[in-house]
Protein backbone atom coordinates (compact mmCIF):
# COMPACT_ATOMS: atom_id res chain seq x y z
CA UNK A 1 4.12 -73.32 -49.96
CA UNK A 2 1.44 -70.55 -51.38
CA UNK A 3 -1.18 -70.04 -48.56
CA UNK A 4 -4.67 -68.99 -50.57
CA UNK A 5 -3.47 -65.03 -49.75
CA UNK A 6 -0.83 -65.77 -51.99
CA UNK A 7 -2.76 -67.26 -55.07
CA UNK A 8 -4.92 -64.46 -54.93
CA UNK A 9 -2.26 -61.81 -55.14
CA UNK A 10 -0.69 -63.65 -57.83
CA UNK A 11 -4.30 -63.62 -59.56
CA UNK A 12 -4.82 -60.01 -58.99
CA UNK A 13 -1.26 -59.46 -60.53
CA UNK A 14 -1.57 -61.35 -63.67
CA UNK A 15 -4.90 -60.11 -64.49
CA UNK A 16 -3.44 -56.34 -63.77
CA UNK A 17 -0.43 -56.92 -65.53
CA UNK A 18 -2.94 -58.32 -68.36
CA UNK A 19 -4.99 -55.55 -68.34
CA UNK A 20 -2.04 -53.31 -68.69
CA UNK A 21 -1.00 -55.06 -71.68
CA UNK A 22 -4.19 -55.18 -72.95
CA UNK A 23 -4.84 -51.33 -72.55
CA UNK A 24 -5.17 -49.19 -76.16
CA UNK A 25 -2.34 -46.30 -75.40
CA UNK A 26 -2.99 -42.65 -77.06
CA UNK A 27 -0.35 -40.18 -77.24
CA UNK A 28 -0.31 -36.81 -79.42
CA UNK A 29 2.11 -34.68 -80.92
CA UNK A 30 1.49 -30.88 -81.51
CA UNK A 31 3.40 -28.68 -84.13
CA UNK A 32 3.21 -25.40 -85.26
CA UNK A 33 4.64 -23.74 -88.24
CA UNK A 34 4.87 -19.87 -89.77
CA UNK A 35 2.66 -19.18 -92.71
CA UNK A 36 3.52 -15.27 -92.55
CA UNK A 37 4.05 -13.89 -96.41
CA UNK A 38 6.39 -11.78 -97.84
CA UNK A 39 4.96 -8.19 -98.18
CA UNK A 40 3.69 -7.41 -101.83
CA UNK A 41 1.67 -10.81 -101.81
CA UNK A 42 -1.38 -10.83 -102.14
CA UNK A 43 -4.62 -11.03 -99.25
CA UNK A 44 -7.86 -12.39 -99.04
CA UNK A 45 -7.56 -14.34 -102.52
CA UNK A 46 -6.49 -10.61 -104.36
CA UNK A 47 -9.80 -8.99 -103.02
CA UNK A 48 -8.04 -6.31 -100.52
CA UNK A 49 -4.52 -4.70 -100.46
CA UNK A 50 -1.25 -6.76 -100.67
CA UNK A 51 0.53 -7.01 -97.73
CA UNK A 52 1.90 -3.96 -96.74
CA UNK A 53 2.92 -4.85 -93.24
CA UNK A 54 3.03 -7.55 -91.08
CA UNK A 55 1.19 -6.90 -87.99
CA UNK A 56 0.87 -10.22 -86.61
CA UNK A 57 3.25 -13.29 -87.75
CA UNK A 58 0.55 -16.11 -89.27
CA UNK A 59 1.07 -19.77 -88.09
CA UNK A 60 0.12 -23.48 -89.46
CA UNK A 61 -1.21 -25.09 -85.86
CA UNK A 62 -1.93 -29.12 -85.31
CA UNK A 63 -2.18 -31.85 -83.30
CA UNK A 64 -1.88 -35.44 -84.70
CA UNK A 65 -3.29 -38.35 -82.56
CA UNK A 66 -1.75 -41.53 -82.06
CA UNK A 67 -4.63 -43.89 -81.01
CA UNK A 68 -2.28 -47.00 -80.59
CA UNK A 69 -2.00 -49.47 -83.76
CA UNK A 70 -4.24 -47.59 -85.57
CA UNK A 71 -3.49 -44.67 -88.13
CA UNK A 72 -2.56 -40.98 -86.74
CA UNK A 73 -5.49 -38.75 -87.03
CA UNK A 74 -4.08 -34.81 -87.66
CA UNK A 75 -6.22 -31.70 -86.95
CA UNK A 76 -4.73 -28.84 -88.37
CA UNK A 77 -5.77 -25.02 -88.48
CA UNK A 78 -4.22 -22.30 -90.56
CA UNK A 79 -3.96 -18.68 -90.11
CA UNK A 80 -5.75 -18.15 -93.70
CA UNK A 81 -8.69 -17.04 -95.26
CA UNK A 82 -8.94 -19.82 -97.15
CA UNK A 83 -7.46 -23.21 -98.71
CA UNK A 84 -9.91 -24.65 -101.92
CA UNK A 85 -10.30 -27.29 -104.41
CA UNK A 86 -6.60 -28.79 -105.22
CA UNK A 87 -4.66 -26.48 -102.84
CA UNK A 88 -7.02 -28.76 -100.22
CA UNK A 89 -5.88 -31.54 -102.05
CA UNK A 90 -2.20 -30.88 -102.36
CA UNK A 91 -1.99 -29.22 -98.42
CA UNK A 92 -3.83 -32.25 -96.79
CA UNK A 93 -1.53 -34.64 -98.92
CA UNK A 94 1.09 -33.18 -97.69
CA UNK A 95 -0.08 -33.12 -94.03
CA UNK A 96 -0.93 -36.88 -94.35
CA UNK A 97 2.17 -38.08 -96.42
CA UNK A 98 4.05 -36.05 -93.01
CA UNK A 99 2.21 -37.91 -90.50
CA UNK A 100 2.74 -41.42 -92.35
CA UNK A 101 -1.27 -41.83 -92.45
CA UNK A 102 -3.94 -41.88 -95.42
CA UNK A 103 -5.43 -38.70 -96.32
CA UNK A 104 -8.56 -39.61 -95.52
CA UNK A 105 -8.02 -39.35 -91.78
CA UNK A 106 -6.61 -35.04 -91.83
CA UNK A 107 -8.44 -32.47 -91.32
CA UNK A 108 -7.45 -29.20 -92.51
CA UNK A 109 -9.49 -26.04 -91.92
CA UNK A 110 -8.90 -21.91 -91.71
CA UNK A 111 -9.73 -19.43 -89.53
CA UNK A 112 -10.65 -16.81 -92.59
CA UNK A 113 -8.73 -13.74 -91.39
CA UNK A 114 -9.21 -11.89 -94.43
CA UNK A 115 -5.83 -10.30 -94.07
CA UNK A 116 -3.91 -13.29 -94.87
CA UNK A 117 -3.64 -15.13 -97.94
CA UNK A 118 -5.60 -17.92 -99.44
CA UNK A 119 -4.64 -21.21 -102.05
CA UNK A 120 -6.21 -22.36 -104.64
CA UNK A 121 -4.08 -24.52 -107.31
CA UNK A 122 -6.98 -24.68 -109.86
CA UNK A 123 -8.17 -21.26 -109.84
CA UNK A 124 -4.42 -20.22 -109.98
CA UNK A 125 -3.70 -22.73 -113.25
CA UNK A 126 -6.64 -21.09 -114.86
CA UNK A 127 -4.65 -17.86 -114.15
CA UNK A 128 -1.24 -19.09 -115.11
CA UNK A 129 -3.28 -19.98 -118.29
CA UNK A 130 -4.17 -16.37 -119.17
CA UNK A 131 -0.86 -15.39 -118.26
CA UNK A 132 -2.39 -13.91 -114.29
CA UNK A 133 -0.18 -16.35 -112.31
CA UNK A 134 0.05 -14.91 -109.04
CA UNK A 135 -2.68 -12.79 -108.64
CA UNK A 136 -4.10 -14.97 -106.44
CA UNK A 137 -1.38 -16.04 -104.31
CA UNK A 138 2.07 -15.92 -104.07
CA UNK A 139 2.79 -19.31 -105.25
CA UNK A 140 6.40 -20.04 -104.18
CA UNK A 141 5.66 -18.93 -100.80
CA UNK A 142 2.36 -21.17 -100.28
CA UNK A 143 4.50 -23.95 -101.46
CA UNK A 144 7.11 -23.09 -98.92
CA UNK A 145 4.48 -22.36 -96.30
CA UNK A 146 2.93 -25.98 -96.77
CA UNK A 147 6.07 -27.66 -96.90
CA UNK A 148 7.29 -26.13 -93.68
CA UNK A 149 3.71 -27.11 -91.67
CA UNK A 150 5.23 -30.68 -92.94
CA UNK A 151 8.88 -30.57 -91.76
CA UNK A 152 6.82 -29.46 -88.25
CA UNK A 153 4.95 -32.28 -88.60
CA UNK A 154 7.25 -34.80 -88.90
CA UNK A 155 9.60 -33.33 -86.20
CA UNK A 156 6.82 -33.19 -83.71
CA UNK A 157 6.36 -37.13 -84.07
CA UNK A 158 9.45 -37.24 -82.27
CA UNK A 159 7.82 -36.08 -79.19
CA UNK A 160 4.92 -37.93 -78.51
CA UNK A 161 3.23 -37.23 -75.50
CA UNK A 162 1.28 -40.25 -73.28
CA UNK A 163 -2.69 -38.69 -73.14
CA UNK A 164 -4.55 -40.40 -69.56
CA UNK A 165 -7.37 -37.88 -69.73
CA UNK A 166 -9.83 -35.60 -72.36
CA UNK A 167 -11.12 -32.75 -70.93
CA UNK A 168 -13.87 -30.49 -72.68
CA UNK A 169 -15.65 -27.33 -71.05
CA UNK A 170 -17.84 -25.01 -73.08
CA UNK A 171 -18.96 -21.14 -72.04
CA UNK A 172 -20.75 -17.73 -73.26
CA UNK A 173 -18.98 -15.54 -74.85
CA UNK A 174 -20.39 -12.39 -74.56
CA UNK A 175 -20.55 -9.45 -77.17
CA UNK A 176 -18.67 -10.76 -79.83
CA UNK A 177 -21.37 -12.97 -82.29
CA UNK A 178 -24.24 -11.62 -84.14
CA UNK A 179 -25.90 -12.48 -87.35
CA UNK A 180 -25.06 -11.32 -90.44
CA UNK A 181 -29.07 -11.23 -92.13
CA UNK A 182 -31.40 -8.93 -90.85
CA UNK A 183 -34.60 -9.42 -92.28
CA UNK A 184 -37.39 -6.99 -92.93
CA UNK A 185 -40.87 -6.98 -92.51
CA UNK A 186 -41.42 -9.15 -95.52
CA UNK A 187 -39.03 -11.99 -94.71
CA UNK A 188 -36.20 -10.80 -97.44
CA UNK A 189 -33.06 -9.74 -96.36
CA UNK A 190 -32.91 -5.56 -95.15
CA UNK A 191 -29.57 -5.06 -94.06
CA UNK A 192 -26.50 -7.04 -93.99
CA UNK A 193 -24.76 -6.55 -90.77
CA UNK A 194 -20.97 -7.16 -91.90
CA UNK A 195 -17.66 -7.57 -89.51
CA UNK A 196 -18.15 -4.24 -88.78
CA UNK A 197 -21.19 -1.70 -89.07
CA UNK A 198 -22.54 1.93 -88.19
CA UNK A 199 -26.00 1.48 -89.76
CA UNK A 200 -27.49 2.25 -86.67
CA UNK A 201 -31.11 0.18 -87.33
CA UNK A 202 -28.61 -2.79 -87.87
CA UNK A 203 -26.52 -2.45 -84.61
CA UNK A 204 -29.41 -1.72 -82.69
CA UNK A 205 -31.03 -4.78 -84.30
CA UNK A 206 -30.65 -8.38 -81.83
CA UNK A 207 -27.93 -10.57 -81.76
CA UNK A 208 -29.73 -12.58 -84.01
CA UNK A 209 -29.31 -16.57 -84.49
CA UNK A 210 -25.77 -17.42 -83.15
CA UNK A 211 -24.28 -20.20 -81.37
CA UNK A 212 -22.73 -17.95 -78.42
CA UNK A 213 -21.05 -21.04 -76.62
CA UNK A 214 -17.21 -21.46 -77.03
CA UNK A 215 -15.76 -24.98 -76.52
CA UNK A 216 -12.33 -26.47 -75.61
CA UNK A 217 -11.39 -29.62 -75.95
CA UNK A 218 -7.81 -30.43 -73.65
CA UNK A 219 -5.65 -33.69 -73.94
CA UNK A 220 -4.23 -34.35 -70.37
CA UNK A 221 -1.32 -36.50 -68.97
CA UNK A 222 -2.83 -36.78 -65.43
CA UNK A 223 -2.63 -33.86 -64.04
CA UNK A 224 -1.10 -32.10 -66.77
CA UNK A 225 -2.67 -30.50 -69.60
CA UNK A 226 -0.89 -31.11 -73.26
CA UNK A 227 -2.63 -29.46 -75.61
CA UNK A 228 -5.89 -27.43 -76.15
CA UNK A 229 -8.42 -26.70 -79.00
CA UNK A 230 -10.96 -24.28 -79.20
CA UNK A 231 -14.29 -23.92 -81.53
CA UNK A 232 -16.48 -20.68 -81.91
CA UNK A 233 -18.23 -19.40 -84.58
CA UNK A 234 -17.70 -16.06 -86.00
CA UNK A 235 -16.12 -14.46 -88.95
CA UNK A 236 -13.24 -13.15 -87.18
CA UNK A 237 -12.70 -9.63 -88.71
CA UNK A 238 -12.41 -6.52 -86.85
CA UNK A 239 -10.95 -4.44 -89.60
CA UNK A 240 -8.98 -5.11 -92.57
CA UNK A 241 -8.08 -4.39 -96.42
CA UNK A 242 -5.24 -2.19 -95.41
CA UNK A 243 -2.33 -4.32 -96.29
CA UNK A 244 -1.62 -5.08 -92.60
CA UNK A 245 -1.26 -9.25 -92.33
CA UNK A 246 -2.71 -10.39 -88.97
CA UNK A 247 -4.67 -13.06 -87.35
CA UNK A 248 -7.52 -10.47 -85.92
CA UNK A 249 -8.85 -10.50 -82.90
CA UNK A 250 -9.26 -14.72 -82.66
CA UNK A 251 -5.22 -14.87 -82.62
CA UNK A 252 -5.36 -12.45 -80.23
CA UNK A 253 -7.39 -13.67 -78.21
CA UNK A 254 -5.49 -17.35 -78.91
CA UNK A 255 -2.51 -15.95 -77.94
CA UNK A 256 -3.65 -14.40 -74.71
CA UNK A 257 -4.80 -18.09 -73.80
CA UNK A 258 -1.21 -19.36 -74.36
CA UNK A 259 0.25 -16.76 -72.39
CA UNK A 260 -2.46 -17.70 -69.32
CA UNK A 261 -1.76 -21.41 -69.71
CA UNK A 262 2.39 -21.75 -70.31
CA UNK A 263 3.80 -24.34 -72.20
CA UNK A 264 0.37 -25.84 -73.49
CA UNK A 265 -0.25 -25.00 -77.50
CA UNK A 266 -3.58 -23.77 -77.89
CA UNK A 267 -5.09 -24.69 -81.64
CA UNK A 268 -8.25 -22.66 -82.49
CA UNK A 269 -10.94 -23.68 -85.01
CA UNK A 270 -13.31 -21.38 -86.90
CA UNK A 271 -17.11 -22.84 -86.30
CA UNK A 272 -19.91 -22.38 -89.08
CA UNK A 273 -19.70 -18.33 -88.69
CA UNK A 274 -20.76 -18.01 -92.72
CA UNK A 275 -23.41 -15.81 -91.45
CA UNK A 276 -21.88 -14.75 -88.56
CA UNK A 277 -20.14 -11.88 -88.00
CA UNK A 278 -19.13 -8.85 -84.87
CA UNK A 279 -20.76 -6.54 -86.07
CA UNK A 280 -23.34 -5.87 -83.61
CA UNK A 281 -20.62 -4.82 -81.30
CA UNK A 282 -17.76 -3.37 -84.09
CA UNK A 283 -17.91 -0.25 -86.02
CA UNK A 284 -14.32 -1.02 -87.49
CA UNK A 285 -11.99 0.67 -85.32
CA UNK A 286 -8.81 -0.35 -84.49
CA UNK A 287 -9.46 -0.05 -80.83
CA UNK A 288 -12.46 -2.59 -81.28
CA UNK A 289 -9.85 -5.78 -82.09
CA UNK A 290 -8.14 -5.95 -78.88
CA UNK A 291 -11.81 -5.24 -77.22
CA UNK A 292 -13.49 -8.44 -79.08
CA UNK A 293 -9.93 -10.17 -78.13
CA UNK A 294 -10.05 -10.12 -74.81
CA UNK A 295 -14.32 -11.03 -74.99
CA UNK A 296 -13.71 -13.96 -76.81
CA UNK A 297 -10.55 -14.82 -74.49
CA UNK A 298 -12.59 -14.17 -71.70
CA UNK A 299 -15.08 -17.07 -72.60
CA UNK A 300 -12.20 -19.15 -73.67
CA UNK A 301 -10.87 -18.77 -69.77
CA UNK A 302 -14.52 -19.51 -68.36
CA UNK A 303 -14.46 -22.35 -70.61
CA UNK A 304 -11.12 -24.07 -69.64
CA UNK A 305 -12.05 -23.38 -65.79
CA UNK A 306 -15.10 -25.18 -66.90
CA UNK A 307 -13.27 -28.27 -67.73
CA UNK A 308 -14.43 -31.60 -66.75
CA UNK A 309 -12.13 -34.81 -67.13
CA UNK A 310 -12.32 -37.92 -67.75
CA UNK A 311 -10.45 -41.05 -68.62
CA UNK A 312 -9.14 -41.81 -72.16
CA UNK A 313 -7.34 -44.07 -74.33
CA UNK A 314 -6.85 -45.40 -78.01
CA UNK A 315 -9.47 -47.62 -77.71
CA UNK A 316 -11.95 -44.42 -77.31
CA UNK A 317 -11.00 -43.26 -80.41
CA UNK A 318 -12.87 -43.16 -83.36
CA UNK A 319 -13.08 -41.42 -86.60
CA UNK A 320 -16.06 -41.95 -89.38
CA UNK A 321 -15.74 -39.79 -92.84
CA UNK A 322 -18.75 -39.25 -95.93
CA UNK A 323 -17.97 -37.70 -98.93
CA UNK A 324 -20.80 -35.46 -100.17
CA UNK A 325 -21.41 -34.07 -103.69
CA UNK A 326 -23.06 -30.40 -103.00
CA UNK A 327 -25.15 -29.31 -105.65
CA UNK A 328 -24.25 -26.59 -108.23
CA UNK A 329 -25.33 -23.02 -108.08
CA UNK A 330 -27.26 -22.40 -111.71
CA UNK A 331 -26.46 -19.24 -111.95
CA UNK A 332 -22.41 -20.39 -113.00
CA UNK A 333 -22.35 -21.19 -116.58
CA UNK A 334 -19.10 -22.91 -117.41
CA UNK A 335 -19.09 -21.23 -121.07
CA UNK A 336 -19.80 -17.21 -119.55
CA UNK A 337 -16.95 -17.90 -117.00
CA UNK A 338 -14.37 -19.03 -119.56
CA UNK A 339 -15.36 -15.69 -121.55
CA UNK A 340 -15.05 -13.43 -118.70
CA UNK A 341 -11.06 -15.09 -117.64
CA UNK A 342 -10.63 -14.86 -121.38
CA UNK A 343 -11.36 -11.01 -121.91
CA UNK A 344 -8.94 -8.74 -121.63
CA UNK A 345 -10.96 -5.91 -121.05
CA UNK A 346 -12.79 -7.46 -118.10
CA UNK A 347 -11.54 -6.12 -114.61
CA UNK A 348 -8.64 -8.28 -113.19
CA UNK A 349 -10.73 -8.44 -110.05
CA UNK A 350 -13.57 -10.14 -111.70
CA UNK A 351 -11.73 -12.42 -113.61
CA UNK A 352 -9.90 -13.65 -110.48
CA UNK A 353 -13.58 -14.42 -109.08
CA UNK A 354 -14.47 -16.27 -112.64
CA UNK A 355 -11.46 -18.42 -111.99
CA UNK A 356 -12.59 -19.14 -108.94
CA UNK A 357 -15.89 -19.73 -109.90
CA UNK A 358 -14.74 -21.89 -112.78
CA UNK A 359 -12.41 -24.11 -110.64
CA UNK A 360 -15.56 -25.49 -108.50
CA UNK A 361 -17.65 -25.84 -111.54
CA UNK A 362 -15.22 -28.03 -113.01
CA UNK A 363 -14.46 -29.98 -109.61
CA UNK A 364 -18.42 -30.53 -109.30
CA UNK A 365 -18.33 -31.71 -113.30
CA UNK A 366 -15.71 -34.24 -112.92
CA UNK A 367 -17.28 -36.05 -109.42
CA UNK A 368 -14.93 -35.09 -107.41
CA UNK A 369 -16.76 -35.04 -104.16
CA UNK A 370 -16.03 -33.34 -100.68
CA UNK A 371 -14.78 -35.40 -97.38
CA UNK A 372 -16.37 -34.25 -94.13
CA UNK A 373 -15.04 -35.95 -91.25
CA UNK A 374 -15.96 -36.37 -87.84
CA UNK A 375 -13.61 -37.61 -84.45
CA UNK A 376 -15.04 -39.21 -81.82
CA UNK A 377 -13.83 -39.53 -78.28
CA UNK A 378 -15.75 -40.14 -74.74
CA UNK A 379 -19.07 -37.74 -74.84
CA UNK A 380 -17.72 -36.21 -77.70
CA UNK A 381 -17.83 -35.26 -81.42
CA UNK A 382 -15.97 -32.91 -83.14
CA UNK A 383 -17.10 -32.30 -86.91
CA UNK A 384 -15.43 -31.05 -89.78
CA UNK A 385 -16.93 -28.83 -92.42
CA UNK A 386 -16.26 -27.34 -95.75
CA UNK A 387 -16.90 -23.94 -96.89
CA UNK A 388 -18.29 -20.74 -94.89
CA UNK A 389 -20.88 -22.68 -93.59
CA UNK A 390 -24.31 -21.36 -91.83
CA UNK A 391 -24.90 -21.17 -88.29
CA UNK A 392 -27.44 -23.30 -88.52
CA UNK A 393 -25.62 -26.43 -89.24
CA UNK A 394 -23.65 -25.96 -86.03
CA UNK A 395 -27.09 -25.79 -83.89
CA UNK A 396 -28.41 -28.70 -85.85
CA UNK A 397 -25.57 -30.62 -85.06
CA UNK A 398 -25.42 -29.96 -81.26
CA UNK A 399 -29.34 -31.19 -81.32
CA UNK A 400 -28.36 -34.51 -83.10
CA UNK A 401 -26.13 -35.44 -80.03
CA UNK A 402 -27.85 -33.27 -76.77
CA UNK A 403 -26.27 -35.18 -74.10
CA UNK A 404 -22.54 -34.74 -75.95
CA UNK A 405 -20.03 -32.12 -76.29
CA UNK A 406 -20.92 -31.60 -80.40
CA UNK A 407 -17.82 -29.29 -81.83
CA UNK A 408 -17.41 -27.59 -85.45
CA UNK A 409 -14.97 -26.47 -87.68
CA UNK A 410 -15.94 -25.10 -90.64
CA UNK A 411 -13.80 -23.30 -93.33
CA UNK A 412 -12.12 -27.06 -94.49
CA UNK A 413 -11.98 -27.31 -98.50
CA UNK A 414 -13.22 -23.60 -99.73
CA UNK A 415 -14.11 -24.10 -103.20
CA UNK A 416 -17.73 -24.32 -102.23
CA UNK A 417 -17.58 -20.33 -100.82
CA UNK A 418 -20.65 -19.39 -98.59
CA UNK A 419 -23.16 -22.47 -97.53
CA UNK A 420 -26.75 -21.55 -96.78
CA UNK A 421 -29.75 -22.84 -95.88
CA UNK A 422 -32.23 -23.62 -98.48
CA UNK A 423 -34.60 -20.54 -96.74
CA UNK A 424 -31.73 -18.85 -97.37
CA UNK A 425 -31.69 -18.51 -101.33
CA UNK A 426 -34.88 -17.19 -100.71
CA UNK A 427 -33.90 -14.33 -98.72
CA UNK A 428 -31.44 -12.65 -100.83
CA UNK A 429 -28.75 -11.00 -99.18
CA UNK A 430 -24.75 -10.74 -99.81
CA UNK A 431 -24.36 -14.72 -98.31
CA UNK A 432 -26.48 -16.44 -100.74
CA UNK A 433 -25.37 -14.20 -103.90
CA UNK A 434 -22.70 -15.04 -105.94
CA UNK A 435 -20.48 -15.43 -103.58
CA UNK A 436 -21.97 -19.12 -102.68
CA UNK A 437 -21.30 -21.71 -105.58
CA UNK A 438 -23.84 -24.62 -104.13
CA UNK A 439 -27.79 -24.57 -104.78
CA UNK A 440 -30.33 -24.14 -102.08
CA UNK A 441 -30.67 -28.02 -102.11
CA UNK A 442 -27.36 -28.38 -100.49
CA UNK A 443 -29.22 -28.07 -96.90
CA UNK A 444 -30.32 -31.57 -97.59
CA UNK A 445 -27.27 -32.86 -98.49
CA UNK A 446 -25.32 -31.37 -95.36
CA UNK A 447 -28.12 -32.45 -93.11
CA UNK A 448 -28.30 -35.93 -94.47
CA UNK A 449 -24.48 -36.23 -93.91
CA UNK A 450 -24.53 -34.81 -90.44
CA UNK A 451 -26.89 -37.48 -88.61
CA UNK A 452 -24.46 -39.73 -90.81
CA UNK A 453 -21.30 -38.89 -89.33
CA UNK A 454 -23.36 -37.53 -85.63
CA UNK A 455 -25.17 -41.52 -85.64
């Protein structure tokens, strides 16, 4: 006969055992992948040396979440300067086709080491076209890069891993960031302080606006940490153009994080560093690289000691996207650009860049818009980004959500090139030249989709 201690036990078991049941489970995989070329290819989209050398071996990094019944979510971040238009397409395809999930729900970004290659299938077919296939990229390689960052993939689902906990932790990181645009007495732009500089006025000039705080985000099984991802914003030069492939001082300083934390893979994401740059503290010496290494590794420890915990599961989960049309730049006329590929006598360098140019102009003519994304979990938001985005979009961001952990990756589909603020255009300076295909009203656009995605 059950005495009333009894029923209750039984109670409290059923509606444990019920809650158990009920519970929303997330696990994650994590692969990783080489995306090293063979020497000859070509870097940094034909613009520097081909590889001569390979200084550092180039990797395809993810982790794919696996929020219960619902779809996996992957986050993936590649070791190259940059992936545009329909090689965005065709690599997050891929990814998602891998994962067994829509395409809507991967993110794929760079970390724009600019020796390393970058993919563009347009721009390259407008090549091919002219009889310039290759100068670009080395095509059979990319292919065989993105199909191995696929076979990872899929193998890694084999291995999920139970998550119990997220973790985030943000810190300084001192003497690495500093703004690109230095502006003169009259508001215009006077210098451009690149990746690395020895114009004294600029060096000696401040840091400038920068977001100096590096965040981690950690997946935990109790106790033990799974997997890590880190977000700063810089362009992550030292020194480069001499045919040497490497991931630069943020894969350094990446790699000096896995070494300190065995066994956990460590996935880094490039913030909005558009107009960003080291050069306050790099005059392009090789002994400079490991120096802003160990800096930004340093805040990446402070971070990750920094690390506060707390309980997860699928049900916490959440992932919004908005697809944005960014406004055209009017100085790319669709009829000059064709001439310029066309001519023979036109630099090979410049008609690269008119490919380039042409293969957003068309994208933007035939509506076919760009996917930001953004993944939510407890307290936080991590937002995905196209182009070489401005700082500023980070900061605004972080201000949309002040009492959350707001994260960044920029760099996602590069066919847009550099993204400035509307003040910006104004200015002058190397960002807002040529070198960035949307219009000055594309601040609006951004913005407008931010407090979308950051509601």
């Amino acid at each position: 006969m059950f005495r009333v201690g009894d029923c209750c036990l039984v109670a409290f078991l059923c509606f444990a055992l019920a809650a158990v049941a009920a519970a929303d489970p997330l696990s994650i995989c994590t692969f990783q992948s080489d995306a090293t070329p063979p020497l000859g290819s070509p870097l940094c989209q034909g613009g520097v040396q081909p590889a001569q050398e390979i200084v550092d071996p180039l990797t395809v990094r993810g982790v794919v979440l696996l929020p219960g019944d619902d779809k996996p979510i992957v986050l993936c971040a590649v070791d190259w300067v940059g992936i545009g238009n329909g090689g965005y397409d065709l690599f997050r395809q891929t990814l998602a086709d891998a994962a067994g999930t829509s395409v809507d729900r991967v993110a794929l970004h760079t970390l724009h080491q600019h020796d390393a290659p970058g993919f563009d299938t347009d721009a390259e077919a407008l090549l091919a076209a002219q009889s310039k296939s290759g100068l670009l990229y080395h095509v059979a390689f990319a292919q065989r890069a993105i199909d191995r960052a696929a076979a990872a993939l899929t193998k890694s689902l084999k291995h999920p891993q139970v998550v119990t906990h997220l973790g985030t932790g943000a810190a300084e990181v001192e003497k690495v960031a500093s703004n690109r645009r230095i502006l003169g007495d009259d508001g215009k732009v006077k210098y451009v302080r690149y990746s690395a500089s020895r114009i004294e006025e600029a060096v000696a000039a401040p840091e400038g606006v920068i977001d100096p705080l590096v965040r981690v985000v950690s997946f935990w099984n109790d106790d033990q940490p799974l997997a890590v991802m880190s977000y700063y914003a810089t362009h992550p030069q030292s020194y480069y153009g001499q045919g040497g492939v490497s991931w630069d001082f943020v894969g350094m300083a990446r790699a000096q994080r896995e070494e300190a934390v065995p066994g956990v893979p460590h996935i880094h994401f490039n913030g909005a560093g558009g107009n960003v740059a080291a050069g306050k503290y790099n005059d392009g010496s090789p002994e400079r690289r490991p120096e802003l290494a160990g800096r930004l590794a340093a805040g990446m420890a402070k971070a990750w000691e920094a690390t506060k915990r707390v309980p997860v599961d699928g049900s916490d989960v959440g992932w919004r996207t908005c697809d944005v049309r960014l406004p055209l730049r009017d100085i790319l006329k669709e009829d000059e650009l064709v001439e310029m590929l066309q001519d023979s006598s036109v630099p090979v360098k410049q008609r690269v860049r008119a490919a380039r140019d042409l293969a957003f102009v068309r994208r933007a003519r035939a509506d076919r818009p760009i996917q930001l994304s953004c993944l939510t979990l407890p307290g936080t938001y991590i937002v995905h980004m196209p182009g070489e985005l401005f700082v500023e979009y980070q900061l605004a961001a972080a201000k949309m959500q002040p009492d959350a952990m707001v994260c960044m990756a920029a760099y996602g589909d590069y066919g847009p090139g550099y993204i400035g603020t509307e003040i910006a255009y104004a200015q002058g300076g190397y960002e807002t030249s040529y070198v960035s295909r949307t219009a000055p009203e594309v601040e609006g656009v951004l913005m407008d989709a931010l407090r979308e995605l950051l509601q």
